[in-house]
C-alpha atoms as a PDB file:
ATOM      1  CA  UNK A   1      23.029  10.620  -3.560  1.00  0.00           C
ATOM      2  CA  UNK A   2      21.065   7.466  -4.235  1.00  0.00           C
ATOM      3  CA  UNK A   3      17.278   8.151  -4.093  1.00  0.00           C
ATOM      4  CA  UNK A   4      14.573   5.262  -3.572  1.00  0.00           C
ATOM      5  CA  UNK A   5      11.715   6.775  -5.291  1.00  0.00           C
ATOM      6  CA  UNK A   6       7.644   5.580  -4.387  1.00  0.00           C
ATOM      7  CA  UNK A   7       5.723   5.862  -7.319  1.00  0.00           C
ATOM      8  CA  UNK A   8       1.949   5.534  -8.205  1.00  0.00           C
ATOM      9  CA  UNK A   9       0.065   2.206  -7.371  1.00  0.00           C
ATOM     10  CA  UNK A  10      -2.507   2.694 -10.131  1.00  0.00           C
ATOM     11  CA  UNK A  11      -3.792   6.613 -10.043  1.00  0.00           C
ATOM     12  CA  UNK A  12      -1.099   8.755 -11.278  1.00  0.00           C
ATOM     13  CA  UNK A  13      -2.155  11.598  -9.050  1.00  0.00           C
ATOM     14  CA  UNK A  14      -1.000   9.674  -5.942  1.00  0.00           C
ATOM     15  CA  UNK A  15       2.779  10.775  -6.547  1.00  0.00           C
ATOM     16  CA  UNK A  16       4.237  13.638  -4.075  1.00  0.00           C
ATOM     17  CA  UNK A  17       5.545  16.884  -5.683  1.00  0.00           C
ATOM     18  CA  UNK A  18       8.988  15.523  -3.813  1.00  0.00           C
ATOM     19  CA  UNK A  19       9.045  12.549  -5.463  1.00  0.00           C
ATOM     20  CA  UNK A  20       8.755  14.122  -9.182  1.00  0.00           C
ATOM     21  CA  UNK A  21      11.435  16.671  -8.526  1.00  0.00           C
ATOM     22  CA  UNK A  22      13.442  14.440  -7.643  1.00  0.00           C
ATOM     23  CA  UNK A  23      12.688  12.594 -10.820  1.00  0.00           C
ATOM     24  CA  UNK A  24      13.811  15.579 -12.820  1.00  0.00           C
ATOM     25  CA  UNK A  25      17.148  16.441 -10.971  1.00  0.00           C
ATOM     26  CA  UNK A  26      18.670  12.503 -11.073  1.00  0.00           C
ATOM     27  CA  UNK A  27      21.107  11.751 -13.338  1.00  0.00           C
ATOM     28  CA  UNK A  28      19.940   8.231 -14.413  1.00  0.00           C
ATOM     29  CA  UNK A  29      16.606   6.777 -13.272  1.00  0.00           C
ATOM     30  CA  UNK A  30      16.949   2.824 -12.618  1.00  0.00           C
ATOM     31  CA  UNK A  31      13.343   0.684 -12.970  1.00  0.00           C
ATOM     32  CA  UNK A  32      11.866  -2.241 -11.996  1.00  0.00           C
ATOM     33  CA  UNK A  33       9.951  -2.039 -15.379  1.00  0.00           C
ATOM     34  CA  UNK A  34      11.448   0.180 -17.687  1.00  0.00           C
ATOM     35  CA  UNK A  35       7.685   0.897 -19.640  1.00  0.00           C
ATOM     36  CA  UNK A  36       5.702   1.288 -16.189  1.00  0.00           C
ATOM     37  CA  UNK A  37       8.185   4.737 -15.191  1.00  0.00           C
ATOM     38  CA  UNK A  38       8.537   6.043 -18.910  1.00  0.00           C
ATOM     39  CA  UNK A  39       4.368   6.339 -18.799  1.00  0.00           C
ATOM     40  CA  UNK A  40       4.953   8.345 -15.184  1.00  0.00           C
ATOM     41  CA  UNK A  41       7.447  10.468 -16.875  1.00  0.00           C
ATOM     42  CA  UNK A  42       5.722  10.907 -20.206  1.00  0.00           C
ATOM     43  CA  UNK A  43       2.661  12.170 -18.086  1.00  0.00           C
ATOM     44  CA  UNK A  44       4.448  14.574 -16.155  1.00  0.00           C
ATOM     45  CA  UNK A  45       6.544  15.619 -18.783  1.00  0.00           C
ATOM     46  CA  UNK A  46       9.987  14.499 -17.145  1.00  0.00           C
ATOM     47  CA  UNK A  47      12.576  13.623 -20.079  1.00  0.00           C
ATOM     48  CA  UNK A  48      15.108  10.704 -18.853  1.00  0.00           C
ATOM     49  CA  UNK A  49      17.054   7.673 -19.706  1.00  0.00           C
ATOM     50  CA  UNK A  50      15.224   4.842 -18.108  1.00  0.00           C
ATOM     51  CA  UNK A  51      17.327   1.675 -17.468  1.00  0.00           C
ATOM     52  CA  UNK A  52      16.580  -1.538 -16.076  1.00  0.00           C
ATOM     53  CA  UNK A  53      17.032  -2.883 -12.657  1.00  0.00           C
ATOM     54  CA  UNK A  54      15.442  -6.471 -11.953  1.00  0.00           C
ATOM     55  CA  UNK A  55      16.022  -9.897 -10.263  1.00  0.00           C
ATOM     56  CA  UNK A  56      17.488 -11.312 -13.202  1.00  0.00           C
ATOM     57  CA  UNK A  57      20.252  -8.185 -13.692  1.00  0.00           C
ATOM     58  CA  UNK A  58      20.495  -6.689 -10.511  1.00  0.00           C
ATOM     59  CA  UNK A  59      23.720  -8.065  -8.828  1.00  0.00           C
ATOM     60  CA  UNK A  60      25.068  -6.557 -12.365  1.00  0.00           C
ATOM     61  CA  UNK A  61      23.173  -3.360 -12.301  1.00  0.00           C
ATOM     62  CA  UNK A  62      24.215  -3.087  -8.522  1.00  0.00           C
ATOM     63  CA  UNK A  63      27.934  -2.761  -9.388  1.00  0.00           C
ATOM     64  CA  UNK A  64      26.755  -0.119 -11.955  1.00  0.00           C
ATOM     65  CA  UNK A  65      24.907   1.977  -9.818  1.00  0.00           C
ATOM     66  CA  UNK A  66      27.692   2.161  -7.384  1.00  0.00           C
ATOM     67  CA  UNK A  67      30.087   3.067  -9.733  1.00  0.00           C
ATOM     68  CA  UNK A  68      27.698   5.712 -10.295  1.00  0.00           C
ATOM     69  CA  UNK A  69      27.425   6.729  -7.357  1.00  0.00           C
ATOM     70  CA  UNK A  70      31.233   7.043  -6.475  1.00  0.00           C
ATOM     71  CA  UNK A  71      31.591   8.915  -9.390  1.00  0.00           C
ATOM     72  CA  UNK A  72      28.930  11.871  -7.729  1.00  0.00           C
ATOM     73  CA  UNK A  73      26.093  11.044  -9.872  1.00  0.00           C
ATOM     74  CA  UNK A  74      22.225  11.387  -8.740  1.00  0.00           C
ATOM     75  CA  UNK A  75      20.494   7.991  -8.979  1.00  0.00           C
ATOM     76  CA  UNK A  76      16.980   7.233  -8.507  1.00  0.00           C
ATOM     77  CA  UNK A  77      15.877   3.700  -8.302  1.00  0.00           C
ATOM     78  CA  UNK A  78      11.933   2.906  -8.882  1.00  0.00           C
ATOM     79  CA  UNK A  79       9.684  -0.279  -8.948  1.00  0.00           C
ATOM     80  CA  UNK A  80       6.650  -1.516 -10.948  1.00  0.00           C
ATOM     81  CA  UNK A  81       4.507   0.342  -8.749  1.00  0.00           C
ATOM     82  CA  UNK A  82       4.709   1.464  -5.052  1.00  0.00           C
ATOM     83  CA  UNK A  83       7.761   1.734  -2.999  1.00  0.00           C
ATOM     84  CA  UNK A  84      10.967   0.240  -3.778  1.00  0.00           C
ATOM     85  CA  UNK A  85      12.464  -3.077  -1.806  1.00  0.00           C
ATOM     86  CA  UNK A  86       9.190  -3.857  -0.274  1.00  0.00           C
ATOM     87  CA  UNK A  87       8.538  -7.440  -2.066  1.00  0.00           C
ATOM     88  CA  UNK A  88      10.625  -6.285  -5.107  1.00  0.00           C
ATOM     89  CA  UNK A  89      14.498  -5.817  -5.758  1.00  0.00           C
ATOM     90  CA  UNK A  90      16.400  -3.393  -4.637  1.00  0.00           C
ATOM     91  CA  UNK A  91      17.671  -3.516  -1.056  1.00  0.00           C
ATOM     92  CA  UNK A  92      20.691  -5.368  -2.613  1.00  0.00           C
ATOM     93  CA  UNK A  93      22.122  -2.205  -3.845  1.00  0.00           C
ATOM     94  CA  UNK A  94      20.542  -0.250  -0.897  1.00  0.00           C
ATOM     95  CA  UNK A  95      22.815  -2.468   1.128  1.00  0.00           C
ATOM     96  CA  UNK A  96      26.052  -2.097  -0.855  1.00  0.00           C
ATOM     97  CA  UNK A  97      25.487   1.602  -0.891  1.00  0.00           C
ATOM     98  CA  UNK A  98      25.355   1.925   2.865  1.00  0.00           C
ATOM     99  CA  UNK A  99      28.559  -0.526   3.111  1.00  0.00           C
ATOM    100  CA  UNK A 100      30.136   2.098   0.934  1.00  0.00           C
ATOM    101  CA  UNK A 101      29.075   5.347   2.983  1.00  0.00           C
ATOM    102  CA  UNK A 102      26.783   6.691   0.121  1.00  0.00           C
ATOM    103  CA  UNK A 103      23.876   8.419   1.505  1.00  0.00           C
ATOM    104  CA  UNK A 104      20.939   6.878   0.506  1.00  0.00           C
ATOM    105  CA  UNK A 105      17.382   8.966   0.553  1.00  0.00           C
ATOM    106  CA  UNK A 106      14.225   7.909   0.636  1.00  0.00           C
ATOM    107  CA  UNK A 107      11.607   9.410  -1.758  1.00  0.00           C
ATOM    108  CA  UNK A 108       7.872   8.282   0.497  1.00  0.00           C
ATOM    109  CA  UNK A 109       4.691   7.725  -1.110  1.00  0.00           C
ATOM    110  CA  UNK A 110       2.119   5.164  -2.328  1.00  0.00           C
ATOM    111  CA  UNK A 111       2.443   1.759  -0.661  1.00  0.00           C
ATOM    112  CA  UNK A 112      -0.236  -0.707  -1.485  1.00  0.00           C
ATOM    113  CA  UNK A 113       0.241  -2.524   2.258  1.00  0.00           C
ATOM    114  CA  UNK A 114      -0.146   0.448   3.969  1.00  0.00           C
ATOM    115  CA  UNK A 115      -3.067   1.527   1.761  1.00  0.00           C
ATOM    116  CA  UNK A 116      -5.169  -1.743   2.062  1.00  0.00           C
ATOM    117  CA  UNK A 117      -4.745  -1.952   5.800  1.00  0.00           C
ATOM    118  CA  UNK A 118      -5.986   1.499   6.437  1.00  0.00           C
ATOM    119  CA  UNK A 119      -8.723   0.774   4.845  1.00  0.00           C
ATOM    120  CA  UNK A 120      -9.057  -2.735   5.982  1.00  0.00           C
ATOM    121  CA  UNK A 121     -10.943  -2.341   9.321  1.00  0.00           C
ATOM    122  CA  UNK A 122      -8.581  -4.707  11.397  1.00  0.00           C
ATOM    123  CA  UNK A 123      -6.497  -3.780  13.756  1.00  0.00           C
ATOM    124  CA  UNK A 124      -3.003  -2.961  12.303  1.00  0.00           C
ATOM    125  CA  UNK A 125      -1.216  -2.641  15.622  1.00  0.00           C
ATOM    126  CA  UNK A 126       1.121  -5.210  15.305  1.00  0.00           C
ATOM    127  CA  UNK A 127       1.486  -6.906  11.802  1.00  0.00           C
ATOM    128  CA  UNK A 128       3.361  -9.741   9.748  1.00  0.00           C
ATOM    129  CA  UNK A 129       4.405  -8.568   6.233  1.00  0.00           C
ATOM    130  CA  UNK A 130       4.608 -12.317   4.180  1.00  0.00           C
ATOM    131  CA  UNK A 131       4.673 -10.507   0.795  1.00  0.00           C
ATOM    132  CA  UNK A 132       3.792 -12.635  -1.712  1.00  0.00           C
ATOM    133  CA  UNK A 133       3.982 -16.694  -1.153  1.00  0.00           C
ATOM    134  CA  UNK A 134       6.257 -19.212  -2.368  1.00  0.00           C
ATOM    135  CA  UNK A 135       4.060 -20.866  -4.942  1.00  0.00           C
ATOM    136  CA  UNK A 136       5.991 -24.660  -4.274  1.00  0.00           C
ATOM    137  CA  UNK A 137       8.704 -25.080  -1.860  1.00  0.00           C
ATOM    138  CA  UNK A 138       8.613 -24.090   1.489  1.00  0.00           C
ATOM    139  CA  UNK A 139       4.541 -22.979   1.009  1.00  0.00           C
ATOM    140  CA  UNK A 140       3.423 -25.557   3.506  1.00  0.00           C
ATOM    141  CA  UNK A 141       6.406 -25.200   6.026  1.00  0.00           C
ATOM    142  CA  UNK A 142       5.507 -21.327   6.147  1.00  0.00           C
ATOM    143  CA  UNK A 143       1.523 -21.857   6.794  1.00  0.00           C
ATOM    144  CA  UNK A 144       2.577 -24.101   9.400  1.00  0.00           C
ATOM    145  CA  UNK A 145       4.775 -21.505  11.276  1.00  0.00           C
ATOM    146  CA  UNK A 146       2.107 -18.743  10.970  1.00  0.00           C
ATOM    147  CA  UNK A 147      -0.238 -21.106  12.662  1.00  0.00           C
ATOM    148  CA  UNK A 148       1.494 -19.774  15.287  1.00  0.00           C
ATOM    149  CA  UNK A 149       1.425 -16.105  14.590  1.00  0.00           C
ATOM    150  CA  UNK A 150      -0.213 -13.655  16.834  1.00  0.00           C
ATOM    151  CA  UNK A 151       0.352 -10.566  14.780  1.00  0.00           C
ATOM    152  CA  UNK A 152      -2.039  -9.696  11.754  1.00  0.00           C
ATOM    153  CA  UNK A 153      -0.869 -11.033   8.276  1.00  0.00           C
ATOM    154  CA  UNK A 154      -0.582  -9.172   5.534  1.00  0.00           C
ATOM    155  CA  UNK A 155       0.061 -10.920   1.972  1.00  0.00           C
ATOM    156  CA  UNK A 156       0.287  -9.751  -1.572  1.00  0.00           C
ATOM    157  CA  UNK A 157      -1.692 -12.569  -4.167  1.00  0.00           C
ATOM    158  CA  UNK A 158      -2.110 -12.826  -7.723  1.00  0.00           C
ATOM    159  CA  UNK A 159      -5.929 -13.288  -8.708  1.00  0.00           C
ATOM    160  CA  UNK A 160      -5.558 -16.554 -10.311  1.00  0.00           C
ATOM    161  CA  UNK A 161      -3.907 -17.731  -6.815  1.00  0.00           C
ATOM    162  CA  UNK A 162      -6.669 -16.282  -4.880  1.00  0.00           C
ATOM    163  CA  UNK A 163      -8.189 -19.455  -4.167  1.00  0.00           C
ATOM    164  CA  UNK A 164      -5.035 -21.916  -3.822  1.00  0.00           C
ATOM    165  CA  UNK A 165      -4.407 -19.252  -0.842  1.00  0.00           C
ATOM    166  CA  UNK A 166      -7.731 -19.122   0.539  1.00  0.00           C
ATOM    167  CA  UNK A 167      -8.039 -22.782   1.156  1.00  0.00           C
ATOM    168  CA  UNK A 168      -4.822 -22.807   2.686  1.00  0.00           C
ATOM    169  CA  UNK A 169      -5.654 -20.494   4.521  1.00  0.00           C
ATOM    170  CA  UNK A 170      -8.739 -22.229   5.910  1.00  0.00           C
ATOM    171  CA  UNK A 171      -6.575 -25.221   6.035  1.00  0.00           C
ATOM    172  CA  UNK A 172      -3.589 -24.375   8.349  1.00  0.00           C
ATOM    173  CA  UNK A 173      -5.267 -21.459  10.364  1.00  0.00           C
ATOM    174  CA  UNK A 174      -8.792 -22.127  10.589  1.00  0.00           C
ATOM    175  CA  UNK A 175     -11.968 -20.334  10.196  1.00  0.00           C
ATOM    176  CA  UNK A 176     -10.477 -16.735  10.130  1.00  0.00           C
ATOM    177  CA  UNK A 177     -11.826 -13.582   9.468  1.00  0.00           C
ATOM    178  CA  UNK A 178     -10.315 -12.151   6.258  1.00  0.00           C
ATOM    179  CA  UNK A 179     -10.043  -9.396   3.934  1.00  0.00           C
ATOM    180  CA  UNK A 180      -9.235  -8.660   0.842  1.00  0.00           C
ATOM    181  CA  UNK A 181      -8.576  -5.670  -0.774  1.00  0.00           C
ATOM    182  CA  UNK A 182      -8.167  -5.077  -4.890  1.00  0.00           C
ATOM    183  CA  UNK A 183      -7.098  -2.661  -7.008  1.00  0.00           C
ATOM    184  CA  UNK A 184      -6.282   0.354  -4.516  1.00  0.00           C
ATOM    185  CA  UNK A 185      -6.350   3.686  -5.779  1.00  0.00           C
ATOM    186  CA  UNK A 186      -8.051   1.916  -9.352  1.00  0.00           C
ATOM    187  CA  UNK A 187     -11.497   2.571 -10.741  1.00  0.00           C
ATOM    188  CA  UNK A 188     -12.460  -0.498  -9.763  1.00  0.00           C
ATOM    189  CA  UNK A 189     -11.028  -0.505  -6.081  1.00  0.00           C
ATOM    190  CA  UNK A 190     -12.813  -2.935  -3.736  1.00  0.00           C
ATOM    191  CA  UNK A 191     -12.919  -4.009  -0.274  1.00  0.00           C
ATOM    192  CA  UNK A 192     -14.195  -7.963   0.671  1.00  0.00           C
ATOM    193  CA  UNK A 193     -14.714  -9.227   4.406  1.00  0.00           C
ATOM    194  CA  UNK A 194     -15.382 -12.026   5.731  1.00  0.00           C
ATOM    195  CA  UNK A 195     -14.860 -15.450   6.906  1.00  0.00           C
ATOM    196  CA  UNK A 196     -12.421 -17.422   5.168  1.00  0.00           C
ATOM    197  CA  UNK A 197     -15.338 -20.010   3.801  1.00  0.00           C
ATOM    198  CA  UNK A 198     -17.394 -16.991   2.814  1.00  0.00           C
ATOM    199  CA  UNK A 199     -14.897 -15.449   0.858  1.00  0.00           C
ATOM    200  CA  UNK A 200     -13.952 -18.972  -1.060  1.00  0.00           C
ATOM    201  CA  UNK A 201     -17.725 -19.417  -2.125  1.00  0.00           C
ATOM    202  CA  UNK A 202     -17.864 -15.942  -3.598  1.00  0.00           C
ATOM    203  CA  UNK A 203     -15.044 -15.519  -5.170  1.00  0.00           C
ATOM    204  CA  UNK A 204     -15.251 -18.927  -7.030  1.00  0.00           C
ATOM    205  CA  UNK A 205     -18.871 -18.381  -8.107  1.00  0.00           C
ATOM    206  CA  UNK A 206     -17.915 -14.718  -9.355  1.00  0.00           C
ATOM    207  CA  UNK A 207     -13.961 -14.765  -9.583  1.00  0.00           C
ATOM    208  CA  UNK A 208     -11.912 -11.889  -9.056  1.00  0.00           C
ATOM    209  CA  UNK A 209      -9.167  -9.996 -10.942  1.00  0.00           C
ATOM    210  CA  UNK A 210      -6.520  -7.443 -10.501  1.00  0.00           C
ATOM    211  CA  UNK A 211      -3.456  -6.898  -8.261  1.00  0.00           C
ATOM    212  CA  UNK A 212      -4.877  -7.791  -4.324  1.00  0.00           C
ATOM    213  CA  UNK A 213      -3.557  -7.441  -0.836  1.00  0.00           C
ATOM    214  CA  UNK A 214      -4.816 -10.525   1.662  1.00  0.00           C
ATOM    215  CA  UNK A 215      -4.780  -9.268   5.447  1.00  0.00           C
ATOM    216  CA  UNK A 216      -5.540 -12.506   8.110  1.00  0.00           C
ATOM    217  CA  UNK A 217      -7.229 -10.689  10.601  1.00  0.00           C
ATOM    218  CA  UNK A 218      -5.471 -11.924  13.968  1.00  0.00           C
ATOM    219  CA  UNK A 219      -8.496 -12.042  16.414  1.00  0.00           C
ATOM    220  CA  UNK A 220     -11.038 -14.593  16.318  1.00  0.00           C
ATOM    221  CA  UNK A 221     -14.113 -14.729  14.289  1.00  0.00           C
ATOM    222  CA  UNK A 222     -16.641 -12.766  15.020  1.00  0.00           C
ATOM    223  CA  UNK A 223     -19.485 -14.915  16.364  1.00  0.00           C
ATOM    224  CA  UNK A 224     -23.078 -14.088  15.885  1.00  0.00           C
ATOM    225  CA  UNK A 225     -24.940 -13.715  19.174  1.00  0.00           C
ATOM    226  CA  UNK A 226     -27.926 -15.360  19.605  1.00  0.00           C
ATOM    227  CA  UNK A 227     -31.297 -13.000  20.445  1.00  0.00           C
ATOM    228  CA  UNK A 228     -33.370 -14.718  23.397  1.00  0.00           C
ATOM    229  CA  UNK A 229     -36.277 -12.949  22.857  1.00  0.00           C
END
């Protein structure tokens, strides 16, 4: 069995009682970030061997796990934080599993783009996940396709790309009605709307920090109606 295991996004009491038995009855537990599962486990009191799984070993660590796997062991496979394969590594070996008939499990929980746009206020009918954006080549070809995009975007930025992307934003889509959402399940979780222009202004006169979700509302900007009387 090969397990994809969702793991806290910041509060370590947003883990399901699934997900940590399962933890505990895997044979080897493959991570993202080797340090950010060990402090999971060290808080719950789960002893295991943690090893490594990343873009730089993974078509290695893929052959591994499969080997594993054939041989009837229990693997989980985690990420930094979140649910594996979304934006991170992983659906390589999710893929070679399947082409080898080895049932592969999922483990649900935390997901920082499902938690920002519930919380988000736009309408999440019909979305675009962009993940995060090349930070070079092929940035301006891809702002140029979504100026076509109908469906709300959802994005994952760093803070000290915030701005780069806002003004990009503003550039290639126009005047749109964003929001911004930091830190989810943190102490210092916050939720920014506004128009793209707004958002710019504030954010370079007071900066911003920790790990953020972007979501491009799709509709058009709210426009202030005018009072005759």
């Amino acid at each position: 069995m090969f397990y994809i295991i969702a793991t806290p996004i910041g509060n370590m009491e947003d883990i399901t009682i699934r997900a940590l038995n399962t933890l505990k009855e895997v044979d080897y537990i493959f991570a993202e970030d080797t340090r950010v599962t060990k402090k999971i486990l060290n808080y719950y009191n789960i002893e295991k061997v943690v090893y490594q799984y990343h873009e730089h070993n993974k078509m290695h660590q893929s052959i591994n796990i499969i080997n594993l796997l054939k041989e009837g062991k229990k693997i989980g496979l985690t990420t930094d934080a979140g649910t594996p394969c979304i934006s991170d590594p992983g659906y390589e070996v999710v893929k070679l599993a399947h082409d080898e008939n080895i049932k592969v499990v999922a483990i649900p929980g935390a997901s920082a783009m499902t938690a920002a746009s519930s919380i988000s206020g736009v309408n999440m009918r019909r979305i675009a996940f962009e993940g995060f954006l090349p930070k070079k080549k092929g940035r301006q070809t891809l702002f140029k396709k979504l100026q076509s995009e109908e469906r709300t975007i959802v994005l994952f930025e760093s803070p000290h790309r915030v701005i780069r992307t806002l003004n990009d934003i503003k550039t290639y889509l126009g005047e749109r009605n964003i929001v911004i959402v930091r830190e989810i399940s943190k102490i210092y979780e916050e939720v920014i709307r506004g128009r793209v222009s707004e958002l710019i202004e504030k954010i370079e006169e007071k900066g911003i920090k920790g790990e953020i979700v972007m979501i491009i509302d799709s509709e058009s900007p709210y426009e202030i109606e005018e009072d005759d009387n």
